[in-house]
Protein backbone atom coordinates (compact mmCIF):
# COMPACT_ATOMS: atom_id res chain seq x y z
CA UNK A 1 -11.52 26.24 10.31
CA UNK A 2 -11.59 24.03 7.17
CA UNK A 3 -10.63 26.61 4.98
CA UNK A 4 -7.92 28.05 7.32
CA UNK A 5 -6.40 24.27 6.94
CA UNK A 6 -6.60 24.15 3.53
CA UNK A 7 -5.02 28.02 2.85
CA UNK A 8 -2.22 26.56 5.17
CA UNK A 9 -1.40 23.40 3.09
CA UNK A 10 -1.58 25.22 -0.32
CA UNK A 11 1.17 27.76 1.35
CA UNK A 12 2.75 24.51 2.49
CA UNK A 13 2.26 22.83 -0.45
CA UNK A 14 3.76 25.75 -2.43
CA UNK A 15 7.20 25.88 -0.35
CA UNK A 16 7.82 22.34 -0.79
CA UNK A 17 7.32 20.88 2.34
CA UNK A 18 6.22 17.12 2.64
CA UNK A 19 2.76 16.17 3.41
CA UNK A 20 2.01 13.48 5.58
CA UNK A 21 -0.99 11.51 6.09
CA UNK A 22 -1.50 8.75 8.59
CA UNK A 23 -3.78 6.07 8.02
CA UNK A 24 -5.49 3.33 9.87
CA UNK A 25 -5.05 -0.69 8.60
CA UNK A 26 -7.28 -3.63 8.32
CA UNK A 27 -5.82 -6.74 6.40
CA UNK A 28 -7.80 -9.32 5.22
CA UNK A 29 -5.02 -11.42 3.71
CA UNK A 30 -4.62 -14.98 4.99
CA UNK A 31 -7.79 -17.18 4.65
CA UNK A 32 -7.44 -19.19 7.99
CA UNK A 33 -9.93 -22.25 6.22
CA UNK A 34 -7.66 -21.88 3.56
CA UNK A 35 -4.58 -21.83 5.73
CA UNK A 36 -5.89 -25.62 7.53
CA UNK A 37 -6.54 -26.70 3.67
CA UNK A 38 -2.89 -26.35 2.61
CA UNK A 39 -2.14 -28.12 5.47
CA UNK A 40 -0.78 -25.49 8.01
CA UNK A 41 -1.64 -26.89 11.85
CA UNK A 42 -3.39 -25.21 14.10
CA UNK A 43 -0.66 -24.59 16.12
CA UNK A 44 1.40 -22.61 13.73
CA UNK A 45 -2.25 -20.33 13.06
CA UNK A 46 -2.41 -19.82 16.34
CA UNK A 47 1.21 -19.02 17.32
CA UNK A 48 1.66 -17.00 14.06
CA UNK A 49 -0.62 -16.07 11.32
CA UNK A 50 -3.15 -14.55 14.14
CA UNK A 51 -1.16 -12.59 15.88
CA UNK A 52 0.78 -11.22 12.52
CA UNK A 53 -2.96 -9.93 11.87
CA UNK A 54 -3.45 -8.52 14.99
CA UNK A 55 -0.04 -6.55 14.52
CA UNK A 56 -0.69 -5.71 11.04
CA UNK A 57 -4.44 -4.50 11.83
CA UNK A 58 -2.94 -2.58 14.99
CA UNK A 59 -0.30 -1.17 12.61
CA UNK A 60 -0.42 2.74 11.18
CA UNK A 61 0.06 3.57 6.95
CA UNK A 62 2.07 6.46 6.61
CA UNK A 63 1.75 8.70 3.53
CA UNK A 64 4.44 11.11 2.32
CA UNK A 65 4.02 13.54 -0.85
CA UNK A 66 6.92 15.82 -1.49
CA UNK A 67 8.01 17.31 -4.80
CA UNK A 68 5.28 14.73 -7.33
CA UNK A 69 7.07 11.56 -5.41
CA UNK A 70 4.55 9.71 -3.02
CA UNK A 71 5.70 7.15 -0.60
CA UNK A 72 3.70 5.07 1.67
CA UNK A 73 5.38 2.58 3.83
CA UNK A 74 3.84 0.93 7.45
CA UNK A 75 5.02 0.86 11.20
CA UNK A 76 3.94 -1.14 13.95
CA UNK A 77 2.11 0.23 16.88
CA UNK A 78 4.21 1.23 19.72
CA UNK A 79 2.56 -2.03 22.30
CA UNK A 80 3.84 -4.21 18.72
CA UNK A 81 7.89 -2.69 18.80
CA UNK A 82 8.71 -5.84 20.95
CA UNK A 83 7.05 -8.53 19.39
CA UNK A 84 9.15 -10.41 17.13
CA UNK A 85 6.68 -12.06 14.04
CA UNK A 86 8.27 -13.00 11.02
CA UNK A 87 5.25 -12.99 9.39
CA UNK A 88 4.10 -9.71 10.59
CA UNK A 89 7.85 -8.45 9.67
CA UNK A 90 7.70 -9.80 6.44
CA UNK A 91 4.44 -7.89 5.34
CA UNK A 92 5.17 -4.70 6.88
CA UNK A 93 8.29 -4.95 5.21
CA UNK A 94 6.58 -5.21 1.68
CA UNK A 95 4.33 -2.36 2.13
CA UNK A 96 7.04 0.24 0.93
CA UNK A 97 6.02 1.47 -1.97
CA UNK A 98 7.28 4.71 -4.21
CA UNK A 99 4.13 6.27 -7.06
CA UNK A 100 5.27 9.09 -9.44
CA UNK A 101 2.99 9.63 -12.23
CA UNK A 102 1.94 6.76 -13.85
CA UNK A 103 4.01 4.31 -12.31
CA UNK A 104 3.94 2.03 -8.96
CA UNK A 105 6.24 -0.05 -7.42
CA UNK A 106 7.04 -1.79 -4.03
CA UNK A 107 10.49 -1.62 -3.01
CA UNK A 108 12.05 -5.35 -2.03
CA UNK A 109 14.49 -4.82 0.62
CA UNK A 110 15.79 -8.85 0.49
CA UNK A 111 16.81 -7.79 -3.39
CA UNK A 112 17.17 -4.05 -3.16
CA UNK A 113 15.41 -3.22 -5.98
CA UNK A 114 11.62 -1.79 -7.12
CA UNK A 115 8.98 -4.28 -8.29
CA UNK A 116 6.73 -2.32 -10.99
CA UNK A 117 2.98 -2.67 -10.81
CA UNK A 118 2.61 -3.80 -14.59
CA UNK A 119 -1.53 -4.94 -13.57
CA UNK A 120 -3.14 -1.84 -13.08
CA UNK A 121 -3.37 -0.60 -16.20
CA UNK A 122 -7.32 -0.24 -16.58
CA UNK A 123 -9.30 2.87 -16.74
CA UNK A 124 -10.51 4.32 -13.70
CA UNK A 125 -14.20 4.18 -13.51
CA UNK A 126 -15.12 8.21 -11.45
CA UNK A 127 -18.29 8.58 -9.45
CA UNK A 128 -19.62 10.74 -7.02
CA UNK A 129 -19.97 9.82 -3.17
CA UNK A 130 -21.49 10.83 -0.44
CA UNK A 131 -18.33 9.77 1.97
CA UNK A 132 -16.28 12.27 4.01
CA UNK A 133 -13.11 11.06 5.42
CA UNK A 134 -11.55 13.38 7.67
CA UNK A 135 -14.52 16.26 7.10
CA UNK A 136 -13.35 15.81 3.06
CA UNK A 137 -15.60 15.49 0.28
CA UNK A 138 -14.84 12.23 -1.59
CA UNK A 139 -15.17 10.86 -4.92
CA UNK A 140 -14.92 7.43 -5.49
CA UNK A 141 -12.72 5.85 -8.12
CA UNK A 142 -12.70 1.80 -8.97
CA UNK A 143 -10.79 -0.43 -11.52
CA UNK A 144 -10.46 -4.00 -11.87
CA UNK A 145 -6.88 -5.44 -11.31
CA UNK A 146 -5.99 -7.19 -13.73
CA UNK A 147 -2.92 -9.71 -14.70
CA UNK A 148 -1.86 -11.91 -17.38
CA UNK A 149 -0.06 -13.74 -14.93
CA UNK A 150 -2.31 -17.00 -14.07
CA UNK A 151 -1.28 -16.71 -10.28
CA UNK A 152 -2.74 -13.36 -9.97
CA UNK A 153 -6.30 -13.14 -9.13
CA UNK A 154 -8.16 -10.43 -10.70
CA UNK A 155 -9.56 -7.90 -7.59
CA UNK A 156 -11.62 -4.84 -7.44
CA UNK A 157 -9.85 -1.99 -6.53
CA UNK A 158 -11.69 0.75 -4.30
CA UNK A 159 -10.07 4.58 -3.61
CA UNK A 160 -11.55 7.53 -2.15
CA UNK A 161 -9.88 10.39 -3.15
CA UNK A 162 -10.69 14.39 -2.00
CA UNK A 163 -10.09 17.48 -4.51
CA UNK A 164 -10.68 19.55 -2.12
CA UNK A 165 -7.11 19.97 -0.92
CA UNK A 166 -4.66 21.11 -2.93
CA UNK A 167 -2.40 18.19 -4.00
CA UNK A 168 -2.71 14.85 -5.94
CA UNK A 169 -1.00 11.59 -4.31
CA UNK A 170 -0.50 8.06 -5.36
CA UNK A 171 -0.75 5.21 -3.16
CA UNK A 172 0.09 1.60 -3.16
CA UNK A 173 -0.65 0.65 -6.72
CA UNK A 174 -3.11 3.29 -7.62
CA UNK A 175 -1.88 6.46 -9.49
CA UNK A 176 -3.26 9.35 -11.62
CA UNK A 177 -6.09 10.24 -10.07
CA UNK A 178 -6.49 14.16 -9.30
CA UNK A 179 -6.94 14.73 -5.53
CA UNK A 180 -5.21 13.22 -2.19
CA UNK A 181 -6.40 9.40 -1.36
CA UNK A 182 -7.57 9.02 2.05
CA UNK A 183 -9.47 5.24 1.39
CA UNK A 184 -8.35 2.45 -0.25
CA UNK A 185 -9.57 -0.79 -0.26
CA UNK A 186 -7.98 -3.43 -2.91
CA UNK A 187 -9.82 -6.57 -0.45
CA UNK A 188 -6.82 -7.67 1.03
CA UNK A 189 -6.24 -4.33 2.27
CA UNK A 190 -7.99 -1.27 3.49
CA UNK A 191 -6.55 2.20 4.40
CA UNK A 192 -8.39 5.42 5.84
CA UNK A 193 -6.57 8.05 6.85
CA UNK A 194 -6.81 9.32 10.41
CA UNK A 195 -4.76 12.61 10.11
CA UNK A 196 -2.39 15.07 8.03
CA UNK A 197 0.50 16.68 8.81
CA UNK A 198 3.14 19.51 7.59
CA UNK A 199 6.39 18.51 7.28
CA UNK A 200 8.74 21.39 6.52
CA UNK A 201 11.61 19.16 5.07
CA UNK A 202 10.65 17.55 1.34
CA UNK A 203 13.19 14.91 1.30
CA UNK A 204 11.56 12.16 -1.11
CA UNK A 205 13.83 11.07 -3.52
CA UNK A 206 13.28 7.64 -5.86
CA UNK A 207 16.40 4.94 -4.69
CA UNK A 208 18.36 4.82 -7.87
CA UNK A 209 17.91 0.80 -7.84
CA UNK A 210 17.32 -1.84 -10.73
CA UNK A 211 13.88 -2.48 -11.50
CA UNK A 212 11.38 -5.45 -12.50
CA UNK A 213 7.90 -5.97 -13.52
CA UNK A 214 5.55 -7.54 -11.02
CA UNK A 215 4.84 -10.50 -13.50
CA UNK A 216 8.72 -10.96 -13.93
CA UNK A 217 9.19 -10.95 -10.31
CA UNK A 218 6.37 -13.76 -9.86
CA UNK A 219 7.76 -15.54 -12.77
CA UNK A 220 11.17 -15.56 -11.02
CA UNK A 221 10.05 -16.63 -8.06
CA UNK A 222 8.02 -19.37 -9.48
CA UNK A 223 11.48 -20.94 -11.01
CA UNK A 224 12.95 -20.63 -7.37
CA UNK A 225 10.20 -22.39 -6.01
CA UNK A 226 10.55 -25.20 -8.77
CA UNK A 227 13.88 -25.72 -8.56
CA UNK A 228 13.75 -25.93 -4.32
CA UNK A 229 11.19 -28.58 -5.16
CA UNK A 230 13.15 -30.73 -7.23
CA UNK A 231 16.12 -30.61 -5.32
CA UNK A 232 14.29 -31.76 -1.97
CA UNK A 233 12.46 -34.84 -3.77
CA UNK A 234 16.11 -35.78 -5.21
């Protein structure tokens, strides 16, 4: 059976179609001790920040590869399509992200344009593992994230990635690694995929949209920030 699956996707994978991989969620993002710190009320954790969770975690990753473009971008659950969480919008919105080769970037609807992953340029460090994800053999591949911007805090980053099928993806902010990622776990968020698919269209294309660095991006919305400070204290 496994090897009439993979036969099938190489003769997919040959004719161009787009491969799609669906993968569960679990976000570990907002620190709710953190969240009472900074001064946010119970009130607005309860009516917000925990359900956006619950809709994130209940949420589905959704993997395309067509033509050396991979795009991963998330949808809410089908009980979710009627709950209205700007929180939960906001992240799901920001998980939209284009790989090709080397390079990474989220795509920022509010600006229309691509924000480059310029902090995850370290070597990947390639072991063996004794995971399976979906019946597939795994290897596991970490790096450290790294940024010289001060409000970036340095993370491991954790993929599982299969050779045994015969195509290479990116996803989120990892790249260039030689096999199709079915884990990922950067500890704010964790992906494993739950299924693949043939699609017989390959219709990927990169939006032909200005670009930024991550760090300029944070840099710019630092002075944003500033300046709504100093015009509320004046």
């Amino acid at each position: 059976m496994k090897l009439f699956i993979f036969l099938f996707l190489l003769t997919s994978y040959s004719l161009q179609a787009q491969i799609v991989t669906n993968y569960s969620v679990d976000y570990s993002g907002f620190n709710l001790t953190e969240g009472n710190k900074k001064g946010k009320s119970n009130a607005f954790i309860k009516t917000y920040i925990i359900p956006a969770v619950d809709i994130i975690n209940n949420s589905i990753a959704r993997l395309e590869i067509c033509d050396g473009i991979s795009f991963l971008s998330m949808e809410k659950s089908n009980s979710d399509l009627n709950t209205n969480n700007p929180i939960a919008e906001a992240l799901l919105a920001a998980e939209t992200w284009y790989t090709v080769d080397e390079e990474a970037a989220s795509l920022s609807k509010k600006k229309n344009r691509l924000i480059v992953a310029d902090y995850n340029k370290n070597d990947w460090k390639i072991v063996d593992s004794d995971r399976k994800i979906l019946g597939y053999q795994c290897l596991k591949a970490t790096k450290t994230l790294y940024s010289n911007n001060p409000n970036f805090k340095p993370r491991l980053l954790e993929v599982w990635f299969t050779t045994e099928l015969p195509y290479n993806s990116g996803f989120r902010d990892a790249t260039v690694l030689p096999g199709l990622i079915l884990g990922y776990n950067d500890q704010v968020f964790e992906f494993y995929a739950l299924s693949i698919e043939v699609d017989n269209k390959c219709e990927l294309n990169i939006p032909n949209i200005d670009k930024i660095s991550f760090t300029d991006s944070e840099i710019e919305a630092k002075l944003r920030l500033d300046k709504k400070r100093r015009k509320n204290k004046s």
